[in-house]
PDB file of N, CA and C in Angstrom:
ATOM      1  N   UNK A   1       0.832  -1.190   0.000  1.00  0.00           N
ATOM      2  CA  UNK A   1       0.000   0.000   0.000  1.00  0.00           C
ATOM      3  C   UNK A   1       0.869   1.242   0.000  1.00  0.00           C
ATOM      4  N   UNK A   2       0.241   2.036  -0.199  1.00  0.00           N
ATOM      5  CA  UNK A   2       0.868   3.251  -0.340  1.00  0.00           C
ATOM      6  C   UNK A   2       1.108   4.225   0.590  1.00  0.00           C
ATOM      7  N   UNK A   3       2.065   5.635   1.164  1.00  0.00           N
ATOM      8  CA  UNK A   3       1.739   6.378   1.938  1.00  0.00           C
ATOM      9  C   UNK A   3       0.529   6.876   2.005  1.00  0.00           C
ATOM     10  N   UNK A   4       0.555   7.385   3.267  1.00  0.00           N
ATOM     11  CA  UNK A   4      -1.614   7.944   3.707  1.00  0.00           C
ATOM     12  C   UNK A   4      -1.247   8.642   4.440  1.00  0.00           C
ATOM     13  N   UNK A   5      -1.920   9.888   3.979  1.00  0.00           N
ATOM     14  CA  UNK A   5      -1.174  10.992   5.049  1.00  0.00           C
ATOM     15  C   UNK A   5      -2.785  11.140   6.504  1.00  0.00           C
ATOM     16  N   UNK A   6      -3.371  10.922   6.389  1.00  0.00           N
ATOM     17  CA  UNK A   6      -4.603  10.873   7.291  1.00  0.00           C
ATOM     18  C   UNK A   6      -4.212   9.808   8.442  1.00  0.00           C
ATOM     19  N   UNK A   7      -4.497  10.349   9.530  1.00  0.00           N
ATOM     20  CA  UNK A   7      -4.399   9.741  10.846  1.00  0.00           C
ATOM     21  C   UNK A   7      -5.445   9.602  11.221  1.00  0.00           C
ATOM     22  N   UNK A   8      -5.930   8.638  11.579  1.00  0.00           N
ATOM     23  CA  UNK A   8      -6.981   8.306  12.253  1.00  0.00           C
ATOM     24  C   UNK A   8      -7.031   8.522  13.691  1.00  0.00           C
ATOM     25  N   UNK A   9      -8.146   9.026  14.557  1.00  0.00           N
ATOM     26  CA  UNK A   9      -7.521   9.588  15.891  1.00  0.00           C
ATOM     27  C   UNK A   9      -8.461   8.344  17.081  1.00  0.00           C
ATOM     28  N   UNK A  10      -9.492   7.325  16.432  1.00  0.00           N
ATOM     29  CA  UNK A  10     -10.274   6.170  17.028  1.00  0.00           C
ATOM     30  C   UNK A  10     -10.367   5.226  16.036  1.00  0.00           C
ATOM     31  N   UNK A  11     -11.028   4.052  16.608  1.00  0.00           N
ATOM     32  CA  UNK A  11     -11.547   3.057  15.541  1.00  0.00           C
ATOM     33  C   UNK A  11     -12.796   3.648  14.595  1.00  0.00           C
ATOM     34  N   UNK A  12     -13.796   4.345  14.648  1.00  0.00           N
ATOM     35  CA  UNK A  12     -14.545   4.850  14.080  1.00  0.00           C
ATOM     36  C   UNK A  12     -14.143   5.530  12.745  1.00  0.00           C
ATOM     37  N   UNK A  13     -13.024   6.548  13.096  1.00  0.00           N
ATOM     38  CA  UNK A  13     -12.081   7.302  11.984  1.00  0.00           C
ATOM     39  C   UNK A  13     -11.301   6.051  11.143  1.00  0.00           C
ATOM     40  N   UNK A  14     -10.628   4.812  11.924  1.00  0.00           N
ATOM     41  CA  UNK A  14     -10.091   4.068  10.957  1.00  0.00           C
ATOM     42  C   UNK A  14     -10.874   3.326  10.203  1.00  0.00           C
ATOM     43  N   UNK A  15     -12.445   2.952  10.597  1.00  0.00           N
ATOM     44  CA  UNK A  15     -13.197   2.140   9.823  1.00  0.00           C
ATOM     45  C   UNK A  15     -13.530   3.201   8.305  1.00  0.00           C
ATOM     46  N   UNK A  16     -13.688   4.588   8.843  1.00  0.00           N
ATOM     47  CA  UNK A  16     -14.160   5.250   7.332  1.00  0.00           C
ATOM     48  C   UNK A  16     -12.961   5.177   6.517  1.00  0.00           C
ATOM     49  N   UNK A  17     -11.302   5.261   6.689  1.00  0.00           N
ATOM     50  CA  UNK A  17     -10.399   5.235   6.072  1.00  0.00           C
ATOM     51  C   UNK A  17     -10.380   3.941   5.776  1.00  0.00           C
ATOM     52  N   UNK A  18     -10.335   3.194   6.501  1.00  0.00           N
ATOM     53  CA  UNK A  18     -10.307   1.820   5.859  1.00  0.00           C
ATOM     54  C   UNK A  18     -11.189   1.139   4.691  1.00  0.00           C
ATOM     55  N   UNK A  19     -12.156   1.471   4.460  1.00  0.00           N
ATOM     56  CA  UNK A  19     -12.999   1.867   3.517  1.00  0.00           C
ATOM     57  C   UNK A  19     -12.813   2.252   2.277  1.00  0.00           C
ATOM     58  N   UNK A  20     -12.235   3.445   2.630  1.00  0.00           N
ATOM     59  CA  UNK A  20     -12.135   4.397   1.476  1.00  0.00           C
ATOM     60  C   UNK A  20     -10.743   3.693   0.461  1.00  0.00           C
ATOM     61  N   UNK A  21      -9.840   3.335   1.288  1.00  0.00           N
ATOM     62  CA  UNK A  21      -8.242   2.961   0.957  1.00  0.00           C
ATOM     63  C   UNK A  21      -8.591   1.218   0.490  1.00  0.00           C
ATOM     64  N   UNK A  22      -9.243   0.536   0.863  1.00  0.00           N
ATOM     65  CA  UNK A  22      -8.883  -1.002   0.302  1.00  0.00           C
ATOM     66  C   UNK A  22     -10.165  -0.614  -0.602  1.00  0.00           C
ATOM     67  N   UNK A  23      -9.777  -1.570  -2.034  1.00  0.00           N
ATOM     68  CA  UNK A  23     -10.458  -2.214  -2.554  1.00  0.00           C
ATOM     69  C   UNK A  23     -11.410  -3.194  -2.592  1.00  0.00           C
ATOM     70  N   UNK A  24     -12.699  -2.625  -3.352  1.00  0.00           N
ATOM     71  CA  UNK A  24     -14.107  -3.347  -2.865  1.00  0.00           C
ATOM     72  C   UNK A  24     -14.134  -4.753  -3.076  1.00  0.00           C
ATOM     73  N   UNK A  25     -13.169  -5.553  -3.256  1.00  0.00           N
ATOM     74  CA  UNK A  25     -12.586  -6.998  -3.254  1.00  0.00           C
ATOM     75  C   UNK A  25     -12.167  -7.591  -2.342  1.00  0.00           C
ATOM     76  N   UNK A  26     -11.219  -6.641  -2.229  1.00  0.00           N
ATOM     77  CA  UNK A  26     -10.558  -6.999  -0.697  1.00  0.00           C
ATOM     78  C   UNK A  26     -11.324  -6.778   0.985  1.00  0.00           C
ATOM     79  N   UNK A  27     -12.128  -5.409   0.447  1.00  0.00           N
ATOM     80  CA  UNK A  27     -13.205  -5.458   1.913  1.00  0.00           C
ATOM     81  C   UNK A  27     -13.704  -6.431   1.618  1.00  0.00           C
ATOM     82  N   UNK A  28     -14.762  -7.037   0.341  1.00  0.00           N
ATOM     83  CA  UNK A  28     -15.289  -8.168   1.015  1.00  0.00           C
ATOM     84  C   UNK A  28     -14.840  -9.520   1.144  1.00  0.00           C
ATOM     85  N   UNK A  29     -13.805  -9.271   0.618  1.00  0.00           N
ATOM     86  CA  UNK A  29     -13.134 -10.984   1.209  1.00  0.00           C
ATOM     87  C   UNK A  29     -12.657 -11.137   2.413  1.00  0.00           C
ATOM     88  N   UNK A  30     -12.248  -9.844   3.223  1.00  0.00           N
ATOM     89  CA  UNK A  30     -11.925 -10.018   4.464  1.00  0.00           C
ATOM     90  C   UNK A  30     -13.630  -9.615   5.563  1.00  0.00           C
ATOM     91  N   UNK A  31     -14.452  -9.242   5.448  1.00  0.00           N
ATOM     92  CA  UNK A  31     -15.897  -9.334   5.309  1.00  0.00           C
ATOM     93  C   UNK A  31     -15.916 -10.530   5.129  1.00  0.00           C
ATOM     94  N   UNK A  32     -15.654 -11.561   4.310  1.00  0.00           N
ATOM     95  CA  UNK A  32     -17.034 -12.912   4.440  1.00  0.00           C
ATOM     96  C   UNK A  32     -15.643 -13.922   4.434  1.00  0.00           C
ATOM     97  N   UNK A  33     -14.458 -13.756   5.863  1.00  0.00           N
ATOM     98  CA  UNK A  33     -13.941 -14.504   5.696  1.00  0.00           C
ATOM     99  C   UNK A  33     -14.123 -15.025   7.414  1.00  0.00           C
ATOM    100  N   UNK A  34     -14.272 -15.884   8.005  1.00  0.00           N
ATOM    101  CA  UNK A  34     -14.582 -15.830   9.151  1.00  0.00           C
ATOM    102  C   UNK A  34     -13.033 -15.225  10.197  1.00  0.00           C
ATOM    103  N   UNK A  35     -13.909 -14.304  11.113  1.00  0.00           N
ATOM    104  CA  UNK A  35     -13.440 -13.246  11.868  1.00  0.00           C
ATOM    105  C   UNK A  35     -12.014 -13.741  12.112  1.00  0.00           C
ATOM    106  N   UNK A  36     -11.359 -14.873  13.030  1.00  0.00           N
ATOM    107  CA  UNK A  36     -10.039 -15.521  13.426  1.00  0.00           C
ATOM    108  C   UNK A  36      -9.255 -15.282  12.708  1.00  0.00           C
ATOM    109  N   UNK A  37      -9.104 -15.934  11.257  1.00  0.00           N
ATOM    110  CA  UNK A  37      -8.703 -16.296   9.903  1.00  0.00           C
ATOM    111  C   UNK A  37      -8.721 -15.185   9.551  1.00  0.00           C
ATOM    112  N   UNK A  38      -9.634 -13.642   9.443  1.00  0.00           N
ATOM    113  CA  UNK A  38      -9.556 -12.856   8.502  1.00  0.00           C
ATOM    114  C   UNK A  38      -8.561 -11.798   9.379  1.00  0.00           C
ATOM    115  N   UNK A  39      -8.404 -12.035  10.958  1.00  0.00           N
ATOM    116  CA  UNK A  39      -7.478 -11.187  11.129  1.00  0.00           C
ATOM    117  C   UNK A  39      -5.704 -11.692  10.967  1.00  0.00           C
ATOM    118  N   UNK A  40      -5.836 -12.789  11.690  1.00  0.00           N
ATOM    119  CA  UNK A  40      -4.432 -13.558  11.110  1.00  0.00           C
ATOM    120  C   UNK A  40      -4.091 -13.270   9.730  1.00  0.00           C
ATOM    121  N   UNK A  41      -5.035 -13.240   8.500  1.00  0.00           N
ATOM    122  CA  UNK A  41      -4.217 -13.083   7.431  1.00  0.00           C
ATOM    123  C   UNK A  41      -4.187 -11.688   7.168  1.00  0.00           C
ATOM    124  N   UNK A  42      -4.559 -11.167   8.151  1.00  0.00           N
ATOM    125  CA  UNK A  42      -4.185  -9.061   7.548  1.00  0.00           C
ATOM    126  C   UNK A  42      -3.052  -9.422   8.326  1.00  0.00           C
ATOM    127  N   UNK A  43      -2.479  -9.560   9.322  1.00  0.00           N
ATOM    128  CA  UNK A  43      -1.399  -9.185  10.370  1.00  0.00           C
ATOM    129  C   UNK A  43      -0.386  -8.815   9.813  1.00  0.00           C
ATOM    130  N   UNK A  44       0.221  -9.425   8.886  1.00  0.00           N
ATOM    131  CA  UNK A  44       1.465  -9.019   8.119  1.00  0.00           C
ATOM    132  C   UNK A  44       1.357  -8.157   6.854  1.00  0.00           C
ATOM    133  N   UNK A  45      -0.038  -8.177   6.318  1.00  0.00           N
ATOM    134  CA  UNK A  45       0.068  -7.401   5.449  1.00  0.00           C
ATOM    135  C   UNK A  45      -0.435  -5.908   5.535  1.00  0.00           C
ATOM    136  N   UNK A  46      -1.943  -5.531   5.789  1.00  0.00           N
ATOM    137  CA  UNK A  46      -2.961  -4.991   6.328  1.00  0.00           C
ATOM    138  C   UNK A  46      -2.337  -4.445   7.589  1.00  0.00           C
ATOM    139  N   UNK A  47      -2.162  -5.036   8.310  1.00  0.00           N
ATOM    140  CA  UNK A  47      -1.507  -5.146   9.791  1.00  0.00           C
ATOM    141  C   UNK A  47      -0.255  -3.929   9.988  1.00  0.00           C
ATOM    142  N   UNK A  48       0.781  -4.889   9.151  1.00  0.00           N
ATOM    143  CA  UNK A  48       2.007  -3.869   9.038  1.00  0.00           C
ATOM    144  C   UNK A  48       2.011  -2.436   8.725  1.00  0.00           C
ATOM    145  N   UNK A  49       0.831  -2.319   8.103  1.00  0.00           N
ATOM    146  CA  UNK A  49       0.687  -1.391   6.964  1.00  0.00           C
ATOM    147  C   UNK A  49       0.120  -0.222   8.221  1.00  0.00           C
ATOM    148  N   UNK A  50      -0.996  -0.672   8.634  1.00  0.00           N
ATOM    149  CA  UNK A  50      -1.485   0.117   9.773  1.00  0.00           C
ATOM    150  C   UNK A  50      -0.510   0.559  10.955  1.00  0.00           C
ATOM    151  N   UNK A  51       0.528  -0.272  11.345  1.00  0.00           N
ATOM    152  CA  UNK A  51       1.079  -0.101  12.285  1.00  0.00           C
ATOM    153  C   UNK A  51       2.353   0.553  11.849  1.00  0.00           C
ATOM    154  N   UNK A  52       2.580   0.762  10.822  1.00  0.00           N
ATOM    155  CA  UNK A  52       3.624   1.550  10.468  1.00  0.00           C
ATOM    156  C   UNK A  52       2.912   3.007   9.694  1.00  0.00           C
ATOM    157  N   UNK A  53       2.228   3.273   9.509  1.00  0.00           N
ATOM    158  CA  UNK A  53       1.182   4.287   8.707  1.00  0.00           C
ATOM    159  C   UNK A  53       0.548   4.838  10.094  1.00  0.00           C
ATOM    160  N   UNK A  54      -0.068   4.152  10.648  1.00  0.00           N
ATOM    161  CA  UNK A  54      -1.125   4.619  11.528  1.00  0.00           C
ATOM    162  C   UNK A  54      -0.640   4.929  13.717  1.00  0.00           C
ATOM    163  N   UNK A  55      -0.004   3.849  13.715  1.00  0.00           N
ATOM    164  CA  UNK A  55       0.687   3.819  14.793  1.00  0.00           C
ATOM    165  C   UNK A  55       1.933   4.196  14.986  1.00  0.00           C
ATOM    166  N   UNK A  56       3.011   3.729  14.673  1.00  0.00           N
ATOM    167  CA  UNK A  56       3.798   3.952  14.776  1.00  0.00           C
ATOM    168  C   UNK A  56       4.687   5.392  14.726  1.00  0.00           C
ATOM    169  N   UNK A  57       5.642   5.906  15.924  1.00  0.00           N
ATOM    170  CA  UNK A  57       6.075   7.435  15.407  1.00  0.00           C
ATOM    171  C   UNK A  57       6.910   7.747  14.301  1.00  0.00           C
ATOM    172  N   UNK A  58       7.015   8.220  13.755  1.00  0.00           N
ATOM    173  CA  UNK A  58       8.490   8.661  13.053  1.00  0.00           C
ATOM    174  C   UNK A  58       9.371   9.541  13.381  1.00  0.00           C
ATOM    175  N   UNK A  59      10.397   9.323  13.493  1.00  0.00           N
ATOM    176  CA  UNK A  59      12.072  10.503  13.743  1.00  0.00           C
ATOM    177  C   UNK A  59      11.226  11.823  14.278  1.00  0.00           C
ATOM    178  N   UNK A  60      11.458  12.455  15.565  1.00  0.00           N
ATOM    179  CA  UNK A  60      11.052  13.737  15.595  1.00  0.00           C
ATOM    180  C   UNK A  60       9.528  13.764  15.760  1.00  0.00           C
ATOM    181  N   UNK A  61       8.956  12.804  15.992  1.00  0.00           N
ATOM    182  CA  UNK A  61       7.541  12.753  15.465  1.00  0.00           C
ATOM    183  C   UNK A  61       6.759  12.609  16.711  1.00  0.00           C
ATOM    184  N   UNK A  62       5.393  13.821  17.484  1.00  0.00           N
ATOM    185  CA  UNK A  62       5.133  13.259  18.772  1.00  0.00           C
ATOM    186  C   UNK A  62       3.950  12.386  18.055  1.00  0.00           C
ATOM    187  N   UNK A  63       3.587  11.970  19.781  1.00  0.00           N
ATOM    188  CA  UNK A  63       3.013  10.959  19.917  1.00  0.00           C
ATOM    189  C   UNK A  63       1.799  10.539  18.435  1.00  0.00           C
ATOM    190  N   UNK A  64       1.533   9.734  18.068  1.00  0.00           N
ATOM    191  CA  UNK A  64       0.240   9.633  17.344  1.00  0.00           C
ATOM    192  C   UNK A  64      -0.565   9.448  17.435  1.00  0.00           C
ATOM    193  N   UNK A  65      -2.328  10.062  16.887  1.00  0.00           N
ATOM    194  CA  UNK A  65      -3.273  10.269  18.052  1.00  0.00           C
ATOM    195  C   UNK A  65      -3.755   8.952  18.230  1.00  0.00           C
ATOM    196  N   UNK A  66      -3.808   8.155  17.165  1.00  0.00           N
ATOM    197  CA  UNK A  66      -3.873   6.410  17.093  1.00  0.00           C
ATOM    198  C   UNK A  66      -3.244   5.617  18.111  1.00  0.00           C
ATOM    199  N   UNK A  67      -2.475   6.073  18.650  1.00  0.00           N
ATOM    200  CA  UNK A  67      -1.223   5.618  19.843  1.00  0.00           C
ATOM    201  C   UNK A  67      -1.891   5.937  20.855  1.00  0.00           C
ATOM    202  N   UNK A  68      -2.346   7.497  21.031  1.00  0.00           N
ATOM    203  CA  UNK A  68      -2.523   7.695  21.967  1.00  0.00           C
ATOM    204  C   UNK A  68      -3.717   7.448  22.721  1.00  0.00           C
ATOM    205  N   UNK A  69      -4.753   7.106  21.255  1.00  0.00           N
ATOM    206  CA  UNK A  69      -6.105   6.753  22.032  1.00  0.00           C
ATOM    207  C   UNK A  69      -6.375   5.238  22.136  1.00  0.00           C
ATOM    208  N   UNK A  70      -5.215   4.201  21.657  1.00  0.00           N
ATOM    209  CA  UNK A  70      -5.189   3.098  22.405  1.00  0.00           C
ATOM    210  C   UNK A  70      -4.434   3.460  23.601  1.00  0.00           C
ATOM    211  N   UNK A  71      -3.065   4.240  24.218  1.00  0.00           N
ATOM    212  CA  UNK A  71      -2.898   3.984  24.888  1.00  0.00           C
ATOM    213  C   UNK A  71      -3.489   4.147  26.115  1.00  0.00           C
ATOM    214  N   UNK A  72      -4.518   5.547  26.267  1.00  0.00           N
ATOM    215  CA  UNK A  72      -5.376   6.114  26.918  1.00  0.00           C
ATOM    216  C   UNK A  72      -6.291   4.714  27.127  1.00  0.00           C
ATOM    217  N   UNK A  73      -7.057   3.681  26.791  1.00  0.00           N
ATOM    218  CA  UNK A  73      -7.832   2.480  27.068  1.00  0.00           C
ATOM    219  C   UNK A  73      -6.940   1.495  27.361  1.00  0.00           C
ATOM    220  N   UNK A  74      -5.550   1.750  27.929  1.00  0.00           N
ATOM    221  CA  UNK A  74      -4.461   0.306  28.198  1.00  0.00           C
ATOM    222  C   UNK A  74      -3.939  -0.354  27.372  1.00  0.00           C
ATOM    223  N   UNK A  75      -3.894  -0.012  25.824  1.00  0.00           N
ATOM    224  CA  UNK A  75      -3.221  -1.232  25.190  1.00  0.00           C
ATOM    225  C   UNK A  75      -2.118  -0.075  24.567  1.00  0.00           C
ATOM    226  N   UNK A  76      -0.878  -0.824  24.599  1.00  0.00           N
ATOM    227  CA  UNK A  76       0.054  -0.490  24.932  1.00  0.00           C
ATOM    228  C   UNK A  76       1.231  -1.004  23.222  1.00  0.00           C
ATOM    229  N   UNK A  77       0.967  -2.305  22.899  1.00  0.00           N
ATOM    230  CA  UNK A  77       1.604  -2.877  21.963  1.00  0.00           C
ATOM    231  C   UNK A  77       1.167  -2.966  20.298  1.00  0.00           C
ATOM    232  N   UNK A  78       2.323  -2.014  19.505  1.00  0.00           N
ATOM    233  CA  UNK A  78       1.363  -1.845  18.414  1.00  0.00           C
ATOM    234  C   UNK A  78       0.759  -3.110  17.711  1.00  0.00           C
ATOM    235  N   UNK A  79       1.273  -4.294  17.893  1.00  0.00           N
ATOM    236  CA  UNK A  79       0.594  -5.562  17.456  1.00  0.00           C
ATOM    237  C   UNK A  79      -0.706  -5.553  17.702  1.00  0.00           C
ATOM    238  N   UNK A  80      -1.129  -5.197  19.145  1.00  0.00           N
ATOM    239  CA  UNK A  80      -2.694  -5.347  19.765  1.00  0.00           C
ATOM    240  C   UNK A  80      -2.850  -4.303  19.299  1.00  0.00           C
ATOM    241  N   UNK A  81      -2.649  -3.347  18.841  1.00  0.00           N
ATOM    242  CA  UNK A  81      -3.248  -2.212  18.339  1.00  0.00           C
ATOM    243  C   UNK A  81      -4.080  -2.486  17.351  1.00  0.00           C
ATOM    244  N   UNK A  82      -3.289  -2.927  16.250  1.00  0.00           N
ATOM    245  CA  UNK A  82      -3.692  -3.377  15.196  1.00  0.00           C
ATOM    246  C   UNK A  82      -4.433  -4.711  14.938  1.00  0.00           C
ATOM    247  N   UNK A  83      -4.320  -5.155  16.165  1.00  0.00           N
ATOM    248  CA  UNK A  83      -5.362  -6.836  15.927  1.00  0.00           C
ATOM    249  C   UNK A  83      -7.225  -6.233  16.592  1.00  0.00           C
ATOM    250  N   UNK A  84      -6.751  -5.232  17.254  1.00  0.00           N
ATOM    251  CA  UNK A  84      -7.853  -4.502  17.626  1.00  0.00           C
ATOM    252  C   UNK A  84      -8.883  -4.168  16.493  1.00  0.00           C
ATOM    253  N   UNK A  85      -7.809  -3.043  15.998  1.00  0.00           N
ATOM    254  CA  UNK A  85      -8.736  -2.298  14.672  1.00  0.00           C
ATOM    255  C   UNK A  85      -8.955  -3.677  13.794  1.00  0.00           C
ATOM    256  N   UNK A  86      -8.207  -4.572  13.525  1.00  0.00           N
ATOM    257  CA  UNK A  86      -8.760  -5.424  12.200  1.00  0.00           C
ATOM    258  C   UNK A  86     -10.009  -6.235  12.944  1.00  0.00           C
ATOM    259  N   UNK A  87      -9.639  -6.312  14.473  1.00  0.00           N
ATOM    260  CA  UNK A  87     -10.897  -7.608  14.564  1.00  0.00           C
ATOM    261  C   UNK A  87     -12.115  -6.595  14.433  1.00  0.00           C
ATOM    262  N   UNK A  88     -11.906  -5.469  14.890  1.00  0.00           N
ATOM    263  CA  UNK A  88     -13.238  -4.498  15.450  1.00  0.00           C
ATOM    264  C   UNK A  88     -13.560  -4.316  13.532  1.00  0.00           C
ATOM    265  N   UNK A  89     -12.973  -3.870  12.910  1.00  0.00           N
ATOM    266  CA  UNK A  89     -13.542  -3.178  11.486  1.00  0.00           C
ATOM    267  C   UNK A  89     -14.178  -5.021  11.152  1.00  0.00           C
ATOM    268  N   UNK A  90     -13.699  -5.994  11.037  1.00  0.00           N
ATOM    269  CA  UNK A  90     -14.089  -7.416  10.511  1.00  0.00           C
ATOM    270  C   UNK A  90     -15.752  -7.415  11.370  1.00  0.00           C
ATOM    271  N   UNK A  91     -16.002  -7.020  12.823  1.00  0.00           N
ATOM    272  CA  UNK A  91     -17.137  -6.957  12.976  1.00  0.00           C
ATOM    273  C   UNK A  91     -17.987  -5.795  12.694  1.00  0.00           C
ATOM    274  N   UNK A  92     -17.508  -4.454  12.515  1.00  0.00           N
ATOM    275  CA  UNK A  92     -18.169  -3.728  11.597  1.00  0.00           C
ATOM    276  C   UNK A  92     -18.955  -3.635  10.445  1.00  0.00           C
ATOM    277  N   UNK A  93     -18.118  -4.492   9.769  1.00  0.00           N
ATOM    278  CA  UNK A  93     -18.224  -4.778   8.520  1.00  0.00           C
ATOM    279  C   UNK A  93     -19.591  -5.912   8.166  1.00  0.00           C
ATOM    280  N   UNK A  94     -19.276  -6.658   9.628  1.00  0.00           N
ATOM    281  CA  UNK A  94     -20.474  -7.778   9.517  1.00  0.00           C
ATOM    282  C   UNK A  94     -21.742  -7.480  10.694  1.00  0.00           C
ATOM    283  N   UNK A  95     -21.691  -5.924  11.059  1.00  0.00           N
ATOM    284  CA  UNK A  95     -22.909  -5.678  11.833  1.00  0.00           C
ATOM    285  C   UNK A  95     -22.795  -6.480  13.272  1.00  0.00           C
ATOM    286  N   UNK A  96     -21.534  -6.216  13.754  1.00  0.00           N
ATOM    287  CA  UNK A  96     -21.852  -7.118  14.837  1.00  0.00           C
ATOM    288  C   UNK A  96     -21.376  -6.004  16.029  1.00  0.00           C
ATOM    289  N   UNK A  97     -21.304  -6.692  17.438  1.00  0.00           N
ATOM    290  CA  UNK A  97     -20.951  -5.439  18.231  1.00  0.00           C
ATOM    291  C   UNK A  97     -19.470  -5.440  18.786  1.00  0.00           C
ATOM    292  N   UNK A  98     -18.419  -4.616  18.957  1.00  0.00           N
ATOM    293  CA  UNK A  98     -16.843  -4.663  18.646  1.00  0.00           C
ATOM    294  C   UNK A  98     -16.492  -5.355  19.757  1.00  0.00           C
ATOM    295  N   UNK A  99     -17.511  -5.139  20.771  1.00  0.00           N
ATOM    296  CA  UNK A  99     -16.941  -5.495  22.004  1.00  0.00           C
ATOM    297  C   UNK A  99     -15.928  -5.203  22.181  1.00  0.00           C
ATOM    298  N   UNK A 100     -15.070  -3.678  22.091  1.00  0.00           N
ATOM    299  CA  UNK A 100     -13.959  -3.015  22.980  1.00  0.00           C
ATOM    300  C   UNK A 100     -13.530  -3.339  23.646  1.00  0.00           C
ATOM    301  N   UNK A 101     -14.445  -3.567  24.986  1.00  0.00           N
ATOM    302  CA  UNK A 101     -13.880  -3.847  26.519  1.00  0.00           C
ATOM    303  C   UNK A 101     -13.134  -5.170  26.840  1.00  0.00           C
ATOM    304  N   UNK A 102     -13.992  -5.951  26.010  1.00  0.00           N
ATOM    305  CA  UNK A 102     -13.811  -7.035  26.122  1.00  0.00           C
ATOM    306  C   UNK A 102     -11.991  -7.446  25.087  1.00  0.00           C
ATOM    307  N   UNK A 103     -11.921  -7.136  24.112  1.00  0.00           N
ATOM    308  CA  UNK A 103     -10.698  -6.839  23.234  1.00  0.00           C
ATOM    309  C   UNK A 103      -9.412  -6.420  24.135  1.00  0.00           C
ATOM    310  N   UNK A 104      -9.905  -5.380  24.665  1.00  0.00           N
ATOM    311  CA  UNK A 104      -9.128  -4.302  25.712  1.00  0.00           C
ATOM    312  C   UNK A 104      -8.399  -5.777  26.833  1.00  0.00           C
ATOM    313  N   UNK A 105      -9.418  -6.052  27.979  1.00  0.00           N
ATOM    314  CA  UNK A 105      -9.574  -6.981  28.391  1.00  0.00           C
ATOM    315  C   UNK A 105      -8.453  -8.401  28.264  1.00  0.00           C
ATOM    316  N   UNK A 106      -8.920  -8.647  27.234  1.00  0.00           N
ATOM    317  CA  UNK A 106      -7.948  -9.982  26.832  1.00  0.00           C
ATOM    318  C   UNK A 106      -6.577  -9.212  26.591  1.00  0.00           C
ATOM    319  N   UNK A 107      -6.348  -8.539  26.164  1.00  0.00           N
ATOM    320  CA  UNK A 107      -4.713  -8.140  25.799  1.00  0.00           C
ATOM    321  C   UNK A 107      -4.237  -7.640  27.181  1.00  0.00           C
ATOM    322  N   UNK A 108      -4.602  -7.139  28.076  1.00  0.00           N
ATOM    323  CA  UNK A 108      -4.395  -6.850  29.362  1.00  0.00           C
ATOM    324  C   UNK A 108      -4.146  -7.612  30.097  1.00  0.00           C
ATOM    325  N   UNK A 109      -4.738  -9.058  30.288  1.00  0.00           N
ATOM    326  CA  UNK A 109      -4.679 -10.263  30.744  1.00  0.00           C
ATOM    327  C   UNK A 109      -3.518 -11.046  30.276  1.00  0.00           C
ATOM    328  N   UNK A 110      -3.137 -10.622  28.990  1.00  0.00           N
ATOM    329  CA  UNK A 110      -2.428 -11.683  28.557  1.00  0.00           C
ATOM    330  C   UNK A 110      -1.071 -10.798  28.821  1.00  0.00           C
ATOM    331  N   UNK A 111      -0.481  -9.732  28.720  1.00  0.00           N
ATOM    332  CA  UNK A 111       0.360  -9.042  29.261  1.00  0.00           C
ATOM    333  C   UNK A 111       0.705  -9.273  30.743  1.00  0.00           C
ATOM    334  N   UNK A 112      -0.208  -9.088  31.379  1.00  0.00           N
ATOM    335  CA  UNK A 112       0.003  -9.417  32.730  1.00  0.00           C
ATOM    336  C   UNK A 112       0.380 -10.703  33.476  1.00  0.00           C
ATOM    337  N   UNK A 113      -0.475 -11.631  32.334  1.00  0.00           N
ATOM    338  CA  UNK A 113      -0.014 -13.473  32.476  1.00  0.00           C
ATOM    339  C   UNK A 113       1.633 -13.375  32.463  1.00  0.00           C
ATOM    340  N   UNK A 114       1.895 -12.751  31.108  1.00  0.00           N
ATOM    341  CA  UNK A 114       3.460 -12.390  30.793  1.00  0.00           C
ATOM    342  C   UNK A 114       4.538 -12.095  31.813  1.00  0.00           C
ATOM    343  N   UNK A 115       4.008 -11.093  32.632  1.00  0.00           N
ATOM    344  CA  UNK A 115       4.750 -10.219  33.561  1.00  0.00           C
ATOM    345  C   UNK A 115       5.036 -11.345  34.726  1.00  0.00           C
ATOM    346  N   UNK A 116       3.628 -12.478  35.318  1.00  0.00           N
ATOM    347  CA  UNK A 116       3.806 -13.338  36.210  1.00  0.00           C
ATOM    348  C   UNK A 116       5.040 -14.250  36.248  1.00  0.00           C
ATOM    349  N   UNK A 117       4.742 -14.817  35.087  1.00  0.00           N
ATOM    350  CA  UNK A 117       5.541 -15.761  34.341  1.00  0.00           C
ATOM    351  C   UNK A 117       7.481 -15.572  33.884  1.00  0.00           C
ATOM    352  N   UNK A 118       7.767 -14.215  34.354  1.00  0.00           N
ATOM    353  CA  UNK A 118       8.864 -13.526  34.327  1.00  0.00           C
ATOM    354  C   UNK A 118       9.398 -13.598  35.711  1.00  0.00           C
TER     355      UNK A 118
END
């Protein structure tokens, strides 16, 4: 994909960009691919793309508001950042409800499992 100069500042803002930027092929194949599967196969592609475009800072660069309004809800790692937005837009897409908290939730848990286990 290409540079995108638009920042998205929530998931709401990334679902209309996300939209606008993939091809009506590609929304619906990741649309009618079941939810698990359709985020695993963005991660590296889709994925990267977001987390280096959307998250990530550059040289000199403050915070990004994408950064900052996951980090403001606890998630902390741009991986979960981005498994966030793909699972949440995959239920968007299919009318379902994002369940945030719950998203939020599990990556918090599993960080913290981490920290025990250290």
């Amino acid at each position: 994909m290409k540079k995108y100069n638009i920042i998205p500042k929530n998931l709401e803002e990334c679902f209309i960009e996300l939209k606008k930027i993939l091809p009506e092929g590609a929304l619906e194949k990741f649309k009618n691919t079941k939810e698990d599967e359709a985020v695993v196969n963005a991660h590296f592609g889709l994925g990267i793309w977001i987390r280096n475009e959307w998250i990530r800072n550059r040289p000199g660069e403050s915070q990004r508001p994408l950064k900052k309004y996951f980090s403001d809800i606890g998630i902390y790692h741009p991986d979960d950042m981005s498994s966030i937005i793909l699972r949440s837009f995959h239920r968007y897409l299919n009318s379902k409800d994002i369940k945030l908290e719950q998203q939020v939730n599990y990556y918090q848990e599993y960080w913290e499992k981490v920290k025990e286990e250290r």
